[in-house]
Protein backbone atom coordinates (compact mmCIF):
# COMPACT_ATOMS: atom_id res chain seq x y z
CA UNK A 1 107.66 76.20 28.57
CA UNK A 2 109.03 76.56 25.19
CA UNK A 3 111.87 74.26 23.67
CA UNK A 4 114.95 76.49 24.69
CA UNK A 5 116.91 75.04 21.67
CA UNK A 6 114.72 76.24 19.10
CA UNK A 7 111.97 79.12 20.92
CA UNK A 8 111.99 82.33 19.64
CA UNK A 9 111.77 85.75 21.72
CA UNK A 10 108.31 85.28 20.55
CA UNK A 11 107.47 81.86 22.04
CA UNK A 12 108.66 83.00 25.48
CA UNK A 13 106.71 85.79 25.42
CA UNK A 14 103.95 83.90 24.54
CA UNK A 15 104.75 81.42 27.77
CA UNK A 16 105.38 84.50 29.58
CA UNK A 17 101.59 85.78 29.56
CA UNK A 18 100.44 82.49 30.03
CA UNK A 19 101.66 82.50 33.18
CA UNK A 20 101.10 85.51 34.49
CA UNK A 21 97.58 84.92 33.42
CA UNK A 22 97.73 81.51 35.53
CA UNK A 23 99.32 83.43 38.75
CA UNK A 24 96.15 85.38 38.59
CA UNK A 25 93.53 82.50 38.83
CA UNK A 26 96.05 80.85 41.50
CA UNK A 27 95.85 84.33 43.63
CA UNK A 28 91.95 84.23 43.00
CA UNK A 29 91.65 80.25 44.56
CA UNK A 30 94.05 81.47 47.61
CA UNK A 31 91.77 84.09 48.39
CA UNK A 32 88.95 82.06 48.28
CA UNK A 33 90.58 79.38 50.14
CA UNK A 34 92.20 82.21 52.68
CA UNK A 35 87.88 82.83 53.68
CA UNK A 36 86.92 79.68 54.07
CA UNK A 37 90.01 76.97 55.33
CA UNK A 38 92.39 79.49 55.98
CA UNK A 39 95.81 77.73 56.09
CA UNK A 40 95.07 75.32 52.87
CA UNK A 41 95.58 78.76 50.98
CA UNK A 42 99.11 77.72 51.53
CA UNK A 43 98.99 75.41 48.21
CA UNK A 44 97.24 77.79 45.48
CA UNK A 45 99.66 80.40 47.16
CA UNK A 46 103.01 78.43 46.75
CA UNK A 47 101.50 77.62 43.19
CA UNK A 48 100.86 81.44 42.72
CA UNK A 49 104.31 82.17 42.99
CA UNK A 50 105.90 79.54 41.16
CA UNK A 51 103.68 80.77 38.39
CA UNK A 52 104.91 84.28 38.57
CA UNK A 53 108.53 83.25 39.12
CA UNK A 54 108.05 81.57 35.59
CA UNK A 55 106.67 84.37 34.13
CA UNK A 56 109.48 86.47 35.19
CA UNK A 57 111.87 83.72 33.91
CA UNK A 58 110.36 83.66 30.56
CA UNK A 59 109.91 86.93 29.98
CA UNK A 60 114.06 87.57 31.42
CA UNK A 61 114.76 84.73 28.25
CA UNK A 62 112.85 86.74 25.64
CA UNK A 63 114.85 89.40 26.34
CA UNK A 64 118.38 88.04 26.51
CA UNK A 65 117.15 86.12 23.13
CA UNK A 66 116.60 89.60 21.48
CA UNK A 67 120.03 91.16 22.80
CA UNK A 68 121.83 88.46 21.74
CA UNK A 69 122.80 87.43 25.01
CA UNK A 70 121.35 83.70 25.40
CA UNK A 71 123.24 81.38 26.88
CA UNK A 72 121.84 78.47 25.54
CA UNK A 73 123.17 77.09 22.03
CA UNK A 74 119.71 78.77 19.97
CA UNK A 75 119.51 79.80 16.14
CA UNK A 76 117.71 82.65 16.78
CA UNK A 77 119.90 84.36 19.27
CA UNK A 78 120.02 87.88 18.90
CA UNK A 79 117.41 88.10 15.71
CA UNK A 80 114.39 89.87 16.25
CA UNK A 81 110.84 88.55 16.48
């Protein structure tokens, strides 16, 4: 997660694909988990969504950083990339 002082649009987008690219491997283990112990999938499935909550998150910050709308104190509030 990027510093939310001092991240630009950029850096959250950045930390936005990252996760999303982690909530795939984490689907990928529950479904193998999901064949062959069945209710362990529970773990890489809670883990998928926390990843794709993030990556909703981050990518919801990016955007209120370009619109100017960020709520945190941040110099580059409402500048572009």
């Amino acid at each position: 997660m990027p510093n939310a002082r001092t991240a630009t649009a950029k850096d959250f987008d950045e930390a936005a694909q990252n996760h999303a690219n982690a909530s795939w491997i984490f689907l990928i283990i529950s479904a193998v988990v999901v064949y062959f112990w069945s209710w362990w999938a529970l773990i890489p499935a809670a883990l998928w969504l926390l990843k794709v909550v993030q990556s909703i998150s981050c990518t919801m910050q990016a955007r209120n950083l370009r619109q100017g709308t960020y709520r945190i104190p941040n110099p580059n509030n409402g500048k572009p990339d």
